[in-house]
C-alpha atoms as a PDB file:
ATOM      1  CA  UNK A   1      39.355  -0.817  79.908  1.00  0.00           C
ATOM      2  CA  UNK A   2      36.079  -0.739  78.183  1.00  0.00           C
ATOM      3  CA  UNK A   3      33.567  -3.491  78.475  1.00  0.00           C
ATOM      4  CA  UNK A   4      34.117  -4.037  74.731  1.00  0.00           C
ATOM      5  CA  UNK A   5      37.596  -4.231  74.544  1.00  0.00           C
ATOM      6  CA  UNK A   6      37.569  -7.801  74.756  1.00  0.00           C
ATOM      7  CA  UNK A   7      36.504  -7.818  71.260  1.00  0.00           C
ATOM      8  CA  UNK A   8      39.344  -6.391  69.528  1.00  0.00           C
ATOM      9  CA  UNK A   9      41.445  -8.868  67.131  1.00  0.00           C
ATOM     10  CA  UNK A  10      45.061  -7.889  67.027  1.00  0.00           C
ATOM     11  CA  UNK A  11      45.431  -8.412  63.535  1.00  0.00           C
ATOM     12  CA  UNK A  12      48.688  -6.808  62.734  1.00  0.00           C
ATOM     13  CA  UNK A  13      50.246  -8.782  65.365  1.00  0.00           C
ATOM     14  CA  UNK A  14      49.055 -12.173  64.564  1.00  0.00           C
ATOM     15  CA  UNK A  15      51.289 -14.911  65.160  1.00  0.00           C
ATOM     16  CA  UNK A  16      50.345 -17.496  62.462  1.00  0.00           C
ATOM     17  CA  UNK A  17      48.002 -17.232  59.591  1.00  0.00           C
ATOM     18  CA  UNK A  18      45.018 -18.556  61.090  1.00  0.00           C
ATOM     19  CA  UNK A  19      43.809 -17.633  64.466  1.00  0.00           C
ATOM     20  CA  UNK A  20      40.651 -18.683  66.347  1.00  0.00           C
ATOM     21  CA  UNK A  21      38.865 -17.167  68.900  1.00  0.00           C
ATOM     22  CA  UNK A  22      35.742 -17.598  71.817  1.00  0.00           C
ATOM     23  CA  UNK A  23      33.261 -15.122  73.188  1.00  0.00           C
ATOM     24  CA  UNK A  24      30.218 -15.664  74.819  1.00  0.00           C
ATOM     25  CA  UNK A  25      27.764 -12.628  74.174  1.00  0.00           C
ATOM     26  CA  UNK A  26      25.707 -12.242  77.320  1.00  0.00           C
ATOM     27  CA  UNK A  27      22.832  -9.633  78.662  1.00  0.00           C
ATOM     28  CA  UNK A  28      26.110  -7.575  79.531  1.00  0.00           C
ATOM     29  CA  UNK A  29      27.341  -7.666  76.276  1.00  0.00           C
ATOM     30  CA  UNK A  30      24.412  -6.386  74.560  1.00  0.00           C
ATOM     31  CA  UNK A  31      24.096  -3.754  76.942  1.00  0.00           C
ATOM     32  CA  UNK A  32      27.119  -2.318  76.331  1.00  0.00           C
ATOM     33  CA  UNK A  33      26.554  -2.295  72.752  1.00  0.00           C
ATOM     34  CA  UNK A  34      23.413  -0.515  72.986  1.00  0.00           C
ATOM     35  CA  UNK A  35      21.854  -1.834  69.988  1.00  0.00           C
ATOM     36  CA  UNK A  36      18.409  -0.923  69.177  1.00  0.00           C
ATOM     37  CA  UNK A  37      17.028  -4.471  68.416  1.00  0.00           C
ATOM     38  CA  UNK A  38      18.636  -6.771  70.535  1.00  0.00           C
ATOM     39  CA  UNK A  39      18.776  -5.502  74.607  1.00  0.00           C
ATOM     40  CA  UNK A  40      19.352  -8.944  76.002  1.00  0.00           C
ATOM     41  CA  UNK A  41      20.438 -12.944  74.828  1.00  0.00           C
ATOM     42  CA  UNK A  42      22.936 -15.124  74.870  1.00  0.00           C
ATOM     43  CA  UNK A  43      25.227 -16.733  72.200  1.00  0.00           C
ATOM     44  CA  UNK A  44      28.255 -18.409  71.553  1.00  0.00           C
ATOM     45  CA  UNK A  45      30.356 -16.927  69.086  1.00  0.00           C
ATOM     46  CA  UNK A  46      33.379 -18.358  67.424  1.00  0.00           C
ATOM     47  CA  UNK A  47      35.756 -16.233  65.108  1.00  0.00           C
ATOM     48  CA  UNK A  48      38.226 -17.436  62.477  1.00  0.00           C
ATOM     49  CA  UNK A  49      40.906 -14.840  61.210  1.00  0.00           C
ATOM     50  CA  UNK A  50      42.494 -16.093  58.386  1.00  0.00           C
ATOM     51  CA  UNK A  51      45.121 -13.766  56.930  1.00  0.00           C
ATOM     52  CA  UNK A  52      45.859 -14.496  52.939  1.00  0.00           C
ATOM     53  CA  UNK A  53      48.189 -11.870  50.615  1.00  0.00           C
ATOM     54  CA  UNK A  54      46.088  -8.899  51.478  1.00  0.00           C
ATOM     55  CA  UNK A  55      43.593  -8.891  53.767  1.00  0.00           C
ATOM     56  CA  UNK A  56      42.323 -10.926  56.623  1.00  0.00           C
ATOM     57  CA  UNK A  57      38.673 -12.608  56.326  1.00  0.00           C
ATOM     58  CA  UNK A  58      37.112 -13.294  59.845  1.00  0.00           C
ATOM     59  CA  UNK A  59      34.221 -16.081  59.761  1.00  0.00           C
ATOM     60  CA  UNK A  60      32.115 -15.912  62.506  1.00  0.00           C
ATOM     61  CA  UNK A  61      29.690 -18.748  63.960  1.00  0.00           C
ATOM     62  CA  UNK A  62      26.935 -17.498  66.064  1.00  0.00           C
ATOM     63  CA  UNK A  63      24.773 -20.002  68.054  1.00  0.00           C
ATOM     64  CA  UNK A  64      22.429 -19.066  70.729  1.00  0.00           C
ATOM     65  CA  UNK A  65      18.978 -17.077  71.603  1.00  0.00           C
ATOM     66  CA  UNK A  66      18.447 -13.377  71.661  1.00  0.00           C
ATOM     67  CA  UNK A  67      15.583 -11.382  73.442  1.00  0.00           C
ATOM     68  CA  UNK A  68      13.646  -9.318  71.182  1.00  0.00           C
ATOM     69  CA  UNK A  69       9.809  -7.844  72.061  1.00  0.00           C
ATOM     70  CA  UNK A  70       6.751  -9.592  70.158  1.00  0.00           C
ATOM     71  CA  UNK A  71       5.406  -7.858  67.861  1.00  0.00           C
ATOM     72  CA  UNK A  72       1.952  -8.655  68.986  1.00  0.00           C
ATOM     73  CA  UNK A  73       1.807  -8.757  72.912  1.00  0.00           C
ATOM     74  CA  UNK A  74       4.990  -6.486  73.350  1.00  0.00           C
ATOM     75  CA  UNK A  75       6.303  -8.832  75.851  1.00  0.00           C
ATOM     76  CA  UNK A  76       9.990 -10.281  75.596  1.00  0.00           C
ATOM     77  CA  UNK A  77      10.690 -13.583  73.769  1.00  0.00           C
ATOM     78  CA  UNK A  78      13.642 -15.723  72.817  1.00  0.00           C
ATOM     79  CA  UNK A  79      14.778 -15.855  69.007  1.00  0.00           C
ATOM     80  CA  UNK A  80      16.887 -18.534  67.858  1.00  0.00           C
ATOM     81  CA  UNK A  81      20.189 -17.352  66.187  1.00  0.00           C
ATOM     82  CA  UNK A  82      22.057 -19.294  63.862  1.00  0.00           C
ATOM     83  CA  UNK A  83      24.423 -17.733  61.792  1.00  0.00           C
ATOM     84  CA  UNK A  84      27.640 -18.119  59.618  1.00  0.00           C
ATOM     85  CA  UNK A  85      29.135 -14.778  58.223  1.00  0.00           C
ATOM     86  CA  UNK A  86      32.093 -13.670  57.042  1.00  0.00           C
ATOM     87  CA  UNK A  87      34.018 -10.197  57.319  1.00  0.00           C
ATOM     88  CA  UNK A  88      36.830  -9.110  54.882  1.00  0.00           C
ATOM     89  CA  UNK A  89      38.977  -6.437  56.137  1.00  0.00           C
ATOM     90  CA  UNK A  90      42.161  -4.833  54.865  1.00  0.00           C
ATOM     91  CA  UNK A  91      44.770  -2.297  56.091  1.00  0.00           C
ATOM     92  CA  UNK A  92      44.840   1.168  54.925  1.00  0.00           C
ATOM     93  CA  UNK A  93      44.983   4.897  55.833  1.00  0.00           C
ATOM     94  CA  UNK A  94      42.122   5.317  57.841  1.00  0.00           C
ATOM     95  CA  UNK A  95      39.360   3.778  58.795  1.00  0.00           C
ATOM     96  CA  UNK A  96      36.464   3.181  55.957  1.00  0.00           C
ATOM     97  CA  UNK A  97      33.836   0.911  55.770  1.00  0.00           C
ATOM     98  CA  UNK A  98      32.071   0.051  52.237  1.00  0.00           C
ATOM     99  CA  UNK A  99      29.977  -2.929  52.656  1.00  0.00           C
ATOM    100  CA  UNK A 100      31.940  -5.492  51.132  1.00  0.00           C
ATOM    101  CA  UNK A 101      35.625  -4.683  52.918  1.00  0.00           C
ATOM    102  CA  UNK A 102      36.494  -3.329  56.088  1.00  0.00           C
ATOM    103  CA  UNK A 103      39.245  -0.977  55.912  1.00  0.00           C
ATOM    104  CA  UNK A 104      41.399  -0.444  59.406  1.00  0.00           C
ATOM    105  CA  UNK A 105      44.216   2.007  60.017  1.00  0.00           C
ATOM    106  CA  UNK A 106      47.428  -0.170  59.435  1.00  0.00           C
ATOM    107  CA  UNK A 107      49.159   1.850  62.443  1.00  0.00           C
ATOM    108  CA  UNK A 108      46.389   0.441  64.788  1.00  0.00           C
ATOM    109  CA  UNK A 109      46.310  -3.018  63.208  1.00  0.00           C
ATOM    110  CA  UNK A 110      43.227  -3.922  65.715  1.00  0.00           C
ATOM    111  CA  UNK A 111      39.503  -4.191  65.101  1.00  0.00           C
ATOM    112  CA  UNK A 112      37.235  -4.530  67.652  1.00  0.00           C
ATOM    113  CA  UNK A 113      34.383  -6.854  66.452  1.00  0.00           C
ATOM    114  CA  UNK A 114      31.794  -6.552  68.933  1.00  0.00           C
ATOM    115  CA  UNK A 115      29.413  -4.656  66.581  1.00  0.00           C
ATOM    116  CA  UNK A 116      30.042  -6.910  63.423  1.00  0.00           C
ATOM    117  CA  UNK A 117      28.727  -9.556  66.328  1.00  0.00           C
ATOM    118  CA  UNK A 118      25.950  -7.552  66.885  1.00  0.00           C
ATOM    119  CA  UNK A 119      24.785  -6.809  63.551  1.00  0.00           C
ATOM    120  CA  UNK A 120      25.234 -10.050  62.542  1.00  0.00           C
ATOM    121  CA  UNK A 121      22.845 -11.774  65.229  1.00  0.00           C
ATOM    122  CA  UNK A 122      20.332  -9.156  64.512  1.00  0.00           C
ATOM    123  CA  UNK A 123      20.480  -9.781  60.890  1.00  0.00           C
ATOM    124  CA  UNK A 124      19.218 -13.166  61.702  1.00  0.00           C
ATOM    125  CA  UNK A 125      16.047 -11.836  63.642  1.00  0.00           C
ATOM    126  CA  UNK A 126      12.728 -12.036  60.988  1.00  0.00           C
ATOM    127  CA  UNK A 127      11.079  -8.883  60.135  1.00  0.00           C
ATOM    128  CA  UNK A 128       8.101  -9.798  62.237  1.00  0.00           C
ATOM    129  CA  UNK A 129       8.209 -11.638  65.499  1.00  0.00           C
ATOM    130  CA  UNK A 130       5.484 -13.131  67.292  1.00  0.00           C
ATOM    131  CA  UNK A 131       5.361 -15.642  70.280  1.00  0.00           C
ATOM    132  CA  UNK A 132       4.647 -19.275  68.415  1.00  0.00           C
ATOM    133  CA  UNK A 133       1.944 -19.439  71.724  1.00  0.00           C
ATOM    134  CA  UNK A 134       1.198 -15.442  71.775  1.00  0.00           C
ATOM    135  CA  UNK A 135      -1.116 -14.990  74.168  1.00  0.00           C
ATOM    136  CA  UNK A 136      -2.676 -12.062  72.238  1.00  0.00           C
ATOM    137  CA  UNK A 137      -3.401 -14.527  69.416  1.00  0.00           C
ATOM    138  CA  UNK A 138      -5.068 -16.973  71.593  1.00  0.00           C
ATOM    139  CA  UNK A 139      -7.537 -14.481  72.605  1.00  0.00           C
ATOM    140  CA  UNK A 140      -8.156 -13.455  69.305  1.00  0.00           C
ATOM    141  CA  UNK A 141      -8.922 -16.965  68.490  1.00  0.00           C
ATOM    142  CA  UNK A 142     -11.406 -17.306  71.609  1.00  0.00           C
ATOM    143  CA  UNK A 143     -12.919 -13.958  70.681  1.00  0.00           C
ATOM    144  CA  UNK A 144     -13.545 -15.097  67.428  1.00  0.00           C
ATOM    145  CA  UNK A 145     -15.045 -18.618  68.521  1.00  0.00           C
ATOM    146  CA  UNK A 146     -17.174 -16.556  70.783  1.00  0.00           C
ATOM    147  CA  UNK A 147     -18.456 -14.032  68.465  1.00  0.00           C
ATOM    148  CA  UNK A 148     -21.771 -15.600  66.389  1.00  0.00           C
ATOM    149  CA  UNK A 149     -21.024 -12.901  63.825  1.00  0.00           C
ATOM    150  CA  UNK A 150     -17.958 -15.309  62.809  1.00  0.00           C
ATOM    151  CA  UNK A 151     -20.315 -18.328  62.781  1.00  0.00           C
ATOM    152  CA  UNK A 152     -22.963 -16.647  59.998  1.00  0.00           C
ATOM    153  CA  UNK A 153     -20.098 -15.684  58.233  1.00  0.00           C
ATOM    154  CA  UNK A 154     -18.494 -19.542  57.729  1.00  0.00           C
ATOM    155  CA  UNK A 155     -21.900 -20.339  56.969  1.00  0.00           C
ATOM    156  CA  UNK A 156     -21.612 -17.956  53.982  1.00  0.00           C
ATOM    157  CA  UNK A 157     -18.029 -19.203  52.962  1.00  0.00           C
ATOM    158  CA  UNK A 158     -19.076 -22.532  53.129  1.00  0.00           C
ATOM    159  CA  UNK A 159     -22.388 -22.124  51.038  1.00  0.00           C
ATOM    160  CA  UNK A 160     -19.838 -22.329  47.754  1.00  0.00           C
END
């Protein structure tokens, strides 16, 4: 058994037409999934399946931190994740993703969600992250406090 297998949703086999399920995604999880963004976090993830005439659409809840490096110091920090998305899939042939629907082989029936989870906690990451108390922007600050090129220049700005 794979450390991902925990993530498949039986959805051929579901019982009624709305099931719910719990994960927590851990340090291990995101080590198995070997994302290039995300290498460590934690977050609570709860998953919907609702099954209507043809297809299923899985809402997932994500709620947690994830470890990402700052773009300024390089050093690890914790990003917030909050996130509501939703996943439509449908049975078919063979497996084909498009964007919008999620097409699974209707002989298999299963889909293993642990990198929709993935993708959707690092969709929630901003394009540039910096530590709110970076330490390389507090030195920049001192540096420029320190520096009495910076002082002549306010003088200059606040001439007008």
């Amino acid at each position: 058994m794979g450390k991902l297998d925990g993530y498949k949703v039986d959805l051929k086999g579901m019982a009624s037409d709305t099931v719910s399920y719990r994960w927590q995604a851990d340090n291990d999880f995101f080590s198995a999934v070997q994302g290039p963004e995300i290498k460590a976090g934690s977050l609570d993830v709860a998953l919907r399946v609702k099954r209507t005439s043809d297809a299923y659409e899985l809402e997932f809840q994500l709620d947690g931190d994830v470890e990402v490096t700052c773009d300024r110091c390089l050093e690890p920090m914790l990003q917030p994740v909050e996130a509501q998305c939703t996943l439509h899939v449908k049975m078919g042939e063979e497996y084909a993703d498009d964007g919008d629907v999620v097409t699974i082989p209707e002989r298999e029936g299963i889909i293993n969600v642990a990198w929709n989870i993935y993708e959707f906690a690092a969709l929630q990451i901003p394009l540039r992250h910096v530590h709110p108390d970076c330490p390389s922007l507090a030195s920049q600050e001192k540096e420029r406090e320190s520096d009495p090129r910076w002082a002549e220049l306010k003088k200059l700005v606040n001439r007008k």
